[in-house]
Each structure stands twice: as C-alpha cells, then as structure tokens.
Protein backbone atom coordinates (compact mmCIF):
# COMPACT_ATOMS: atom_id res chain seq x y z
CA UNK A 1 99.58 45.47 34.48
CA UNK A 2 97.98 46.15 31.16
CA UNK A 3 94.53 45.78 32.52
CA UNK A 4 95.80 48.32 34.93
CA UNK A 5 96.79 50.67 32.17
CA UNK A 6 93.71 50.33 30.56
CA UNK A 7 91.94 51.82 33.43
CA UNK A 8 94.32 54.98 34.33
CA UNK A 9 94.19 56.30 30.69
CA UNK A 10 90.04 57.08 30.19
CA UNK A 11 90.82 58.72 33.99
CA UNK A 12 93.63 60.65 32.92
CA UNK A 13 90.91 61.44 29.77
CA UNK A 14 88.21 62.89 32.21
CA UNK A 15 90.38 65.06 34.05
CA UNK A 16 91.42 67.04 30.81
CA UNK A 17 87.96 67.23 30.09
CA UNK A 18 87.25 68.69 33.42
CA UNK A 19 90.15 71.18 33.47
CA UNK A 20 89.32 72.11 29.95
CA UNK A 21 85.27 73.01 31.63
CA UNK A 22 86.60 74.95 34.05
CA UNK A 23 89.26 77.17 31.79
CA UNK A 24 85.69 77.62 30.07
CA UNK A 25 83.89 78.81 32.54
CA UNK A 26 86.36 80.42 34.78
CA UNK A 27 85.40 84.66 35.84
CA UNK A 28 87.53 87.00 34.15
CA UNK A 29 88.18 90.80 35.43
CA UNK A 30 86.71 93.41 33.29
CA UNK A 31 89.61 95.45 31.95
CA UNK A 32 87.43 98.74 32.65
CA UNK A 33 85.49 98.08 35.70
CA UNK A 34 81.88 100.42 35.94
CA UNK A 35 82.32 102.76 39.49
CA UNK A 36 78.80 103.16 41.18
CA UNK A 37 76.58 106.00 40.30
CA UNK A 38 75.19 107.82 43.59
CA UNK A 39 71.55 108.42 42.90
CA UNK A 40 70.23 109.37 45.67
CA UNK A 41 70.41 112.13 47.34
CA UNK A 42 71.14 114.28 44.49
CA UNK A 43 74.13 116.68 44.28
CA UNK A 44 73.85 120.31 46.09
CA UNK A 45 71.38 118.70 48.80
CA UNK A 46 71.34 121.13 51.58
CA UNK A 47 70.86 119.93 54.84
CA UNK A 48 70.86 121.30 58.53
CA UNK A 49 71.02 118.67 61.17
CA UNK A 50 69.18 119.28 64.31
CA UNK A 51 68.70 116.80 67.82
CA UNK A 52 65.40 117.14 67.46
CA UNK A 53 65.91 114.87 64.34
CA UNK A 54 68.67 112.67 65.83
CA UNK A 55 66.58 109.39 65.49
CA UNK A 56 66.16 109.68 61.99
CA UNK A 57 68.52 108.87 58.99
CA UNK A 58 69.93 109.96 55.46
CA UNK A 59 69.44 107.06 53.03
CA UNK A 60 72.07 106.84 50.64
CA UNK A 61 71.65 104.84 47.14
CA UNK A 62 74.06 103.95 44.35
CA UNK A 63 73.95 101.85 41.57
CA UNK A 64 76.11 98.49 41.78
CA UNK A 65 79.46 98.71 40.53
CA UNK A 66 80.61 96.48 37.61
CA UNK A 67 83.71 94.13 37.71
CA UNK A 68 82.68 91.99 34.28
CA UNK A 69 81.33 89.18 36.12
CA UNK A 70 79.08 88.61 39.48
CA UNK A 71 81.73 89.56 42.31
CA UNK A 72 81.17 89.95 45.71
CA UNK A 73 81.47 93.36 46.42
CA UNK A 74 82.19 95.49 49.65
CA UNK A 75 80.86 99.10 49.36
CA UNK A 76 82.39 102.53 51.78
CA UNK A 77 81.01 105.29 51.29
CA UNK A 78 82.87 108.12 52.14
CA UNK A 79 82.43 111.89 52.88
CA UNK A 80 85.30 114.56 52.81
CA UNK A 81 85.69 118.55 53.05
CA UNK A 82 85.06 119.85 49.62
CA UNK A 83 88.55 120.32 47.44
CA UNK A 84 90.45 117.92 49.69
CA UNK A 85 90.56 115.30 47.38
CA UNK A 86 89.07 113.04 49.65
CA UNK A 87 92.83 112.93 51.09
CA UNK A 88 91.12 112.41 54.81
CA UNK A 89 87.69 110.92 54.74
CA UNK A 90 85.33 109.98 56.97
CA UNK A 91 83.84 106.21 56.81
CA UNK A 92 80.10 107.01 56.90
CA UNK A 93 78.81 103.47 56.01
CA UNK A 94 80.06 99.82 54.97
CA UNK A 95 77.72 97.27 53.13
CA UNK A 96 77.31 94.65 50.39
CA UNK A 97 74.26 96.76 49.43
CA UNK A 98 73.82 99.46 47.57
CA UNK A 99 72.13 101.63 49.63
CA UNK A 100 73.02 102.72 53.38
CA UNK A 101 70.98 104.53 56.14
CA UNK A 102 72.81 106.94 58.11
CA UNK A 103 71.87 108.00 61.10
CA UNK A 104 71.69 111.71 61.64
CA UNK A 105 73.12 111.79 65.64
CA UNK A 106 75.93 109.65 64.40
CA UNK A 107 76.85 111.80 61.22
CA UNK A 108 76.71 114.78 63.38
CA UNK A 109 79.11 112.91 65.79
CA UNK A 110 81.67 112.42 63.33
CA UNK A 111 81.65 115.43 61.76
CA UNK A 112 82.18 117.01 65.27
CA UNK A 113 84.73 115.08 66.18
CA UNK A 114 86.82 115.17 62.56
CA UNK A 115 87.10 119.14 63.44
CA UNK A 116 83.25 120.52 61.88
CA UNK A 117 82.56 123.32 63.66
CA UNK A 118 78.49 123.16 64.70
CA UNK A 119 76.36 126.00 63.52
CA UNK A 120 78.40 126.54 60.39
CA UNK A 121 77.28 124.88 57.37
CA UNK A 122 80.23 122.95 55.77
CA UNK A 123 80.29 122.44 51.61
CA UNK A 124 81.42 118.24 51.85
CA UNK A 125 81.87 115.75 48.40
CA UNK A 126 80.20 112.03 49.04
CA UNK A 127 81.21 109.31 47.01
CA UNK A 128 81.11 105.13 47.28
CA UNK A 129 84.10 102.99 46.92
CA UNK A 130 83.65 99.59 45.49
CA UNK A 131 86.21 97.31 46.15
CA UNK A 132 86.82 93.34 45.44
CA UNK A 133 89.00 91.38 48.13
CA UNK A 134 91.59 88.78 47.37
CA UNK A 135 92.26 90.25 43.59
CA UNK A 136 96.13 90.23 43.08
CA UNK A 137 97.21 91.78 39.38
CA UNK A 138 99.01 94.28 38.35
CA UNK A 139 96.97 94.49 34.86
CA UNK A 140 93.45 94.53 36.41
CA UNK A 141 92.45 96.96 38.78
CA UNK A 142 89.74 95.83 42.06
CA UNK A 143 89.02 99.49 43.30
CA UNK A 144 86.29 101.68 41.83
CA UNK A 145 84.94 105.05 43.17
CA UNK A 146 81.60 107.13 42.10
CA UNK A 147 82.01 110.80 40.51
CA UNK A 148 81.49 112.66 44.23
CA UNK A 149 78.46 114.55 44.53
CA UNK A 150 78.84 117.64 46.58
CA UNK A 151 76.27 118.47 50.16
CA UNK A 152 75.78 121.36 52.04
CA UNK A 153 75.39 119.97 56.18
CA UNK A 154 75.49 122.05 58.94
CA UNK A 155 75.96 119.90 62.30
CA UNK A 156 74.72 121.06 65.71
CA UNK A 157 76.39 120.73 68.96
CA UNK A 158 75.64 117.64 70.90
CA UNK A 159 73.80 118.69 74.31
CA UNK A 160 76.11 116.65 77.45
CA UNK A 161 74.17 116.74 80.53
CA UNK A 162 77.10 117.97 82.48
CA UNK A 163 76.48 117.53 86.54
CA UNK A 164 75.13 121.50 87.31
CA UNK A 165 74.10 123.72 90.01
CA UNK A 166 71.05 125.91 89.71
CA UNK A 167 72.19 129.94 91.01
CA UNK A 168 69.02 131.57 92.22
CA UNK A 169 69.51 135.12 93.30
CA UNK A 170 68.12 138.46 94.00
CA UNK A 171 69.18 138.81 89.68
CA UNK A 172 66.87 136.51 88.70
CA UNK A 173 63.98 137.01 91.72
CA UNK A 174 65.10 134.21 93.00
CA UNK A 175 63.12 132.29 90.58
CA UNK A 176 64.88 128.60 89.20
CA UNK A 177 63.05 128.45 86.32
CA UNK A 178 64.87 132.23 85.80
CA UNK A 179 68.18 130.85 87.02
CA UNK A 180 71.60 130.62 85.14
CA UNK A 181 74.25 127.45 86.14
CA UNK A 182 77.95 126.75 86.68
CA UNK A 183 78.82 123.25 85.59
CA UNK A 184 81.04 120.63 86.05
CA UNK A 185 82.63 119.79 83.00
CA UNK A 186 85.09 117.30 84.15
CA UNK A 187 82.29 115.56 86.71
CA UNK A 188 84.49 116.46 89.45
CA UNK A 189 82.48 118.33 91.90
CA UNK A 190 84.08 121.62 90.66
CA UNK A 191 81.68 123.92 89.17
CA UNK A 192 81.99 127.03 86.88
CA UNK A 193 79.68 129.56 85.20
CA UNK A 194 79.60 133.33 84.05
CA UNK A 195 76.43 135.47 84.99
CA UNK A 196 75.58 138.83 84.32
CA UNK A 197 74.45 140.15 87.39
CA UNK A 198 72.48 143.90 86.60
CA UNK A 199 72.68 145.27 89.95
CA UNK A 200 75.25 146.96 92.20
CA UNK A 201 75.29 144.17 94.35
CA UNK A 202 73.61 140.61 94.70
CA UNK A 203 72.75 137.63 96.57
CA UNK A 204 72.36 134.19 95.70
CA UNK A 205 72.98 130.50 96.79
CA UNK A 206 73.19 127.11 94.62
CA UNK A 207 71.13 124.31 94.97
CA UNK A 208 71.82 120.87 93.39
CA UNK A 209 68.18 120.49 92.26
CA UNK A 210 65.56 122.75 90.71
CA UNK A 211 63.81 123.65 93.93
CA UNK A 212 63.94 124.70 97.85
CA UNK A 213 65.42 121.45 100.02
CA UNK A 214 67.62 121.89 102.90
CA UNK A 215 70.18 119.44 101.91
CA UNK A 216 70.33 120.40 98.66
CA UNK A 217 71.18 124.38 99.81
CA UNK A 218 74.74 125.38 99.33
CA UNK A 219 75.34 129.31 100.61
CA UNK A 220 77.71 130.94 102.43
CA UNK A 221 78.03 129.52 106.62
CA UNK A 222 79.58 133.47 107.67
CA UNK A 223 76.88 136.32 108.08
CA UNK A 224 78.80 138.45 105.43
CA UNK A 225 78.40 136.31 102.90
CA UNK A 226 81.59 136.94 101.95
CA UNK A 227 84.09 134.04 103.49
CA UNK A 228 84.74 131.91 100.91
CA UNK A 229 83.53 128.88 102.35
CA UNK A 230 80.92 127.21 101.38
CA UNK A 231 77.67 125.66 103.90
CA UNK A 232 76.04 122.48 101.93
CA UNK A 233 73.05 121.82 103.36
CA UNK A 234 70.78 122.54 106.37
CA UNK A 235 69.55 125.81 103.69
CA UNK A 236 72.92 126.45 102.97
CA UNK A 237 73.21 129.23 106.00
CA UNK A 238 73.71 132.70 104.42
CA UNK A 239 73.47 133.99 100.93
CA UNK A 240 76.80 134.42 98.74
CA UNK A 241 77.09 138.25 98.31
CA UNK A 242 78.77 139.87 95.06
CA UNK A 243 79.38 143.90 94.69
CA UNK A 244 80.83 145.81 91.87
CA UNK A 245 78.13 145.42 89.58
CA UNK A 246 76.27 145.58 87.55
CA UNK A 247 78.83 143.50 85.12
CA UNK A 248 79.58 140.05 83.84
CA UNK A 249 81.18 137.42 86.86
CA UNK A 250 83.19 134.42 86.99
CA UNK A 251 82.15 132.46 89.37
CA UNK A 252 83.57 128.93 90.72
CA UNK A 253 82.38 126.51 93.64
CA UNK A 254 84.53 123.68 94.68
CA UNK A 255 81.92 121.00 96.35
CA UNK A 256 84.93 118.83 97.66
CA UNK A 257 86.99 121.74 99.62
CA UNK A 258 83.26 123.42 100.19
CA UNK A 259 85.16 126.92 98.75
CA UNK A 260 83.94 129.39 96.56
CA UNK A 261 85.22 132.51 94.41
CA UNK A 262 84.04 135.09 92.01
CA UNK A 263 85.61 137.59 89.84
CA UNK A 264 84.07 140.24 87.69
CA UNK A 265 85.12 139.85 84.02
CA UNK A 266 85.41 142.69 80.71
CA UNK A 267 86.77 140.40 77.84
CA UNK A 268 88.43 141.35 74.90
CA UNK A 269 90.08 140.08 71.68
CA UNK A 270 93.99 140.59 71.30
CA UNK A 271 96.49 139.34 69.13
CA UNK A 272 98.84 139.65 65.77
CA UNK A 273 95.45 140.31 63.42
CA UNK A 274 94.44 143.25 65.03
CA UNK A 275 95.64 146.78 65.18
CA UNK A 276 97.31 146.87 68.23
CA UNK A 277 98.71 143.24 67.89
CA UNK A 278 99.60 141.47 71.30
CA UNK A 279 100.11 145.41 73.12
CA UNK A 280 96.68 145.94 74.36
CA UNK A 281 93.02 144.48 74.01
CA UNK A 282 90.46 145.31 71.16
CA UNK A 283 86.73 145.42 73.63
CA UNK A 284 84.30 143.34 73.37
CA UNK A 285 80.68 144.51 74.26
CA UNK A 286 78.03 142.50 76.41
CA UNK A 287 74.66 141.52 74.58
CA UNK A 288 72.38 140.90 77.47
CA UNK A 289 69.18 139.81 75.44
CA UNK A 290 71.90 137.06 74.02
CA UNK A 291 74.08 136.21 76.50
CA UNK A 292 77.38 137.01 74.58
CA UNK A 293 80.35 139.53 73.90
CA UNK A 294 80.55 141.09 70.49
CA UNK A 295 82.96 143.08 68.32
CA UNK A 296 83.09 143.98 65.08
CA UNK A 297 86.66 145.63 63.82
CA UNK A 298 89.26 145.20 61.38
CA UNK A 299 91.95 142.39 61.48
CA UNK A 300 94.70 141.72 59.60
CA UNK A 301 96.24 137.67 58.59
CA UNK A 302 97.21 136.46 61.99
CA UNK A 303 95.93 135.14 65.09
CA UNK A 304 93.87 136.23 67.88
CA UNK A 305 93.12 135.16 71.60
CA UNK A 306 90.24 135.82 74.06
CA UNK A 307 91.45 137.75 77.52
CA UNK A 308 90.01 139.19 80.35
CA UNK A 309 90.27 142.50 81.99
CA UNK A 310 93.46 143.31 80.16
CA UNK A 311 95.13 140.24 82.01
CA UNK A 312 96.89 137.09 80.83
CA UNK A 313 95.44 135.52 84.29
CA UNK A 314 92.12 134.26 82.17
CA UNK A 315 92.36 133.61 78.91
CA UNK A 316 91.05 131.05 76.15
CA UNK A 317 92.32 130.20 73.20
CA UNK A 318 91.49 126.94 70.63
CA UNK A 319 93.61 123.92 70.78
CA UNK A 320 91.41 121.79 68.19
CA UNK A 321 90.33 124.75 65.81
CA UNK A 322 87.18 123.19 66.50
CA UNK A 323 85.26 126.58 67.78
CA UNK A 324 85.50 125.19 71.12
CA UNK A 325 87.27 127.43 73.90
CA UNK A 326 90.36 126.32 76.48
CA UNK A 327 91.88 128.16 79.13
CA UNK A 328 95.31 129.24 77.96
CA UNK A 329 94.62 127.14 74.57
CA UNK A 330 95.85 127.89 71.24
CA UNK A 331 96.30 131.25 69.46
CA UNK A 332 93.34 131.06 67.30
CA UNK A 333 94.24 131.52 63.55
CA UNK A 334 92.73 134.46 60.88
CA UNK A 335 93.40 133.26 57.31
CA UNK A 336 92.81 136.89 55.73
CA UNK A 337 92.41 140.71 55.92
CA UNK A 338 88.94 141.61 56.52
CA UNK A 339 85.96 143.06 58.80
CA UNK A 340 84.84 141.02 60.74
CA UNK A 341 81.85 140.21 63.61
CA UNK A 342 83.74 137.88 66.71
CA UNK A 343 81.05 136.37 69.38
CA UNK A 344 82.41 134.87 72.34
CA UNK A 345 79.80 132.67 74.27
CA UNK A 346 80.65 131.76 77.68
CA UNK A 347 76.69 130.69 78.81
CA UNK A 348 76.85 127.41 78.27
CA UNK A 349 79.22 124.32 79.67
CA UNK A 350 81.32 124.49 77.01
CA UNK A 351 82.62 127.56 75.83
CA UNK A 352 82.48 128.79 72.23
CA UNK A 353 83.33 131.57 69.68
CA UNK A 354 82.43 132.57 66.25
CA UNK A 355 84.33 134.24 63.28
CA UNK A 356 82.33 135.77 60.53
CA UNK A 357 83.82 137.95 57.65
CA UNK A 358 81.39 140.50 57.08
C-alpha cells in the first residue's frame, strides 16, 4: 500500500501542472470585439444591372473581424432598403472569407423577388455580420456588424421564355420578323396579347413558329373569319378578321377548346388619388412608337387602378406592389400629392406600370 501511494501522488502532481498549462493558455473573448470594415466596393457605388452582364459578379471585401484571439469566424453579408435599419435583409453571401463574389443574375433575382421594382434604381445599405458559434455569456458579446455602406442598384426584369404565338397580319405586312405575340403565361395552351392594329379592319392568323408551315397555321375554319373557332393546322383555313379600328385589341386564343376572342380596349386610370375618385376614368393616351398608354395629371394621397373602356369587366391592379400588373389585383397605392407621368405597358408577357412624380 505505501508503495502504492508513492506512485498516485507525483500523478496527482502532473495533472495540476497540466490544468495549471491550460488555465495559461486558454482563449479569452475580447471585451470589445473589432466589426469588419467593408473595403471594397466603396460607399455611393452606383450600379445598373443588365442580362447582358448576368454571368458576371460584384466582389465584395472586408477586413476580418476581431474577437481577441484566432476564432473561427462565419461571415453574412447582408443588403437592406436604405433607412430600414436592416430590419428585413437579404442574405447576399455566407463565407469564412473575407471577401464574396456575387453573382449579378442572382442579386437581381433577389432583389426582384424581395419586392425591387426593375427599371427603378433603389438607394440599399450593405454591411457584413461576423458572428462566433457556440459562445454562451452574458458579459461577452459573439456578434459584430460593419458601419453599412450605402449603393445605388437598379435591377432589370428577368426575360421568361413564356410558350408564344407569332400574329402576322395585314398590320404588320404579314411579315414575322414585324409581328407582335400573345403568350401563355401560365404554360397552359391559353394565349393572350394586346396589339394596336392601325387600320379599320384587319386580318391575321397565329403560327406556333416564326415562319409559313401548315401544321403550325392556326386561323379561323368559317369563311367570315369571324366564328370564334379556331382551325390548327392544314394553313389554319381562313384569316381571323377584326373591325373597329384603328385602336388597341385584346386578344385571347384558347389552343385546348381551339376558341378565340378579341375586344378593342381604351384604358384609363381611376381611383381615390385622382379628381374624380372611383366616379369615372382619368384617359390614358396610346404611344404607338412605344407601345404604351400615358397620362400625366394631378393626384391626390390615395390609390389608383388600371380599367378599360370605362368598365370594371378588365381591370388590373398590383397585389405585390412589385410594378407587376393582375387582373382585378390590388388598388395600387399613391403615398403623396403631386403631378405625376403613369405608363401602363401591356406589350410584353407580363404586364407592367410606372409611377413617376414629376
């Protein structure tokens, strides 16, 4: 037994000395962590993003944050609306770096989809948040941010191939290359498109490709051209005939009940903001050369919708605020009194509007 002893004391020894090594050597958590700096880009970058530069990338750079010893740190960098206090940000990059590429196509796609309107340049604050994991105190703290430097980015709106059908016509000399399109938003076969048609009356067909083919010919199977029904393939049978022109038409082709219709449109703007509020329509006028209705008039703090010929049978209003049209949507809002230029675009698949305070 005492040899025993003899051996468990000099152990017990060592192990003091070891703890006593390790209390030594152990990290402590600076008291005042050191944020990142962002250095590059530099604060009041402007820049407009385009798909022609889609493939290419923002590089971000910071300097490394400072915890007091060498921690393993976990960088976000974030990007919010200007003044929001960062309250609702969106995650543009996560690393262990400090530096992060972002791609342009997928900045543009989150800033579309967090409510960015494309075409309008938006004022945005970046900053990096440096965090430690597994740090439990109440007296030390493991989150850091940069000072936010602000950016000026205007996004663009992401071009869908939507399924479409070409609309040659006596408007356009029959030419494809010359030809507008109705679209099919939803994939679904049903297709719909507004064309200004110049004439008093006109003729046209859709085909499903840029070109002549018989099977690819969709017209109208009754000699007046005026039935309804649609003939898909074998040339498509008879052109589609429209009168009432010259004006701006609505017109919709249903591929999977082989129907067609067409309605001649007038829009204009009507709602709480403008002088007549929700009695009667302020008019819009149509810019040919740009293929969009404009007005320029006085409204008041309130809201606004898009109608056609003095109806509530078409309208659009804005169910995301997003600039983006939807039949019977939401009223659309107008934060102040003011003159102001309103462009409705209906030329494209999706339909769009702007607001400028002039």
């Amino acid at each position: 037994m005492k040899r025993i002893a003899f051996y468990i004391f000099p152990l017990l020894g060592m192990l003091a000395l070891v703890s006593c090594e390790k209390d030594e050597t152990r990290a402590v958590l600076s008291e005042n962590p050191a944020g990142p700096a962002i250095t590059s880009p530099s604060s009041g970058t402007v820049k407009v993003l385009t798909n022609a530069d889609s493939a290419n990338s923002i590089t971000f750079s910071w300097t490394a944050a400072d915890f007091g010893f060498p921690a393993g740190i976990n960088y976000l960098l974030q990007m919010d609306k200007a003044g929001n206090n960062f309250s609702d940000p969106i995650i543009l990059a996560a690393t262990t770096a400090t530096s992060a590429s972002v791609n342009i196509y997928d900045l543009d796609n989150k800033m579309l989809a967090s409510g960015y309107p494309e075409d309008v340049e938006a004022q945005v604050e970046i900053r990096v948040r440096a965090i430690i994991y597994g740090i439990n105190s109440s007296t030390f703290t493991d989150t850091v941010y940069s000072s936010p430097i602000t950016m000026k980015i205007t996004p663009y709106l992401i071009i869908v191939n939507y399924p479409k059908l070409w609309v040659p016509g006596s408007y356009c000399g029959w030419d494809h290359s010359a030809a507008d399109f109705l679209y099919s938003v939803k994939s679904d076969n049903k297709y719909q498109g507004y064309i200004w048609f110049p004439d008093e009356n006109t003729e046209f067909k859709l085909t499903k490709v840029a070109g002549w083919e018989p099977d690819n010919t969709i017209g109208d199977p009754d000699a007046s051209g005026t039935s309804g029904t649609l003939q898909i393939g074998n040339w498509g049978g008879n052109n589609i005939k429209v009168s009432g022109g010259p004006g701006y038409f609505k017109i919709n082709a249903d591929l999977n009940e082989a129907k067609y219709s067409w309605m001649k449109t007038d829009w204009g703007v009507i709602g709480s903001a403008t002088a007549d509020g929700w009695n009667s329509d302020q008019n819009m006028t149509y810019d040919v050369a740009n293929k969009v209705w404009t007005v320029t008039l006085d409204l008041v703090q309130g809201e606004i919708k898009f109608r056609a010929n003095d109806s509530w049978d078409l309208n659009y209003g804005d169910d995301g605020a997003d600039g983006k049209l939807d039949p019977g949507g939401a009223n659309i809002a107008i934060p102040a009194a003011g003159n102001y230029t309103i462009t409705l675009d209906l030329s494209q698949a999706i339909y769009k509007y702007k607001i400028k305070k002039n």
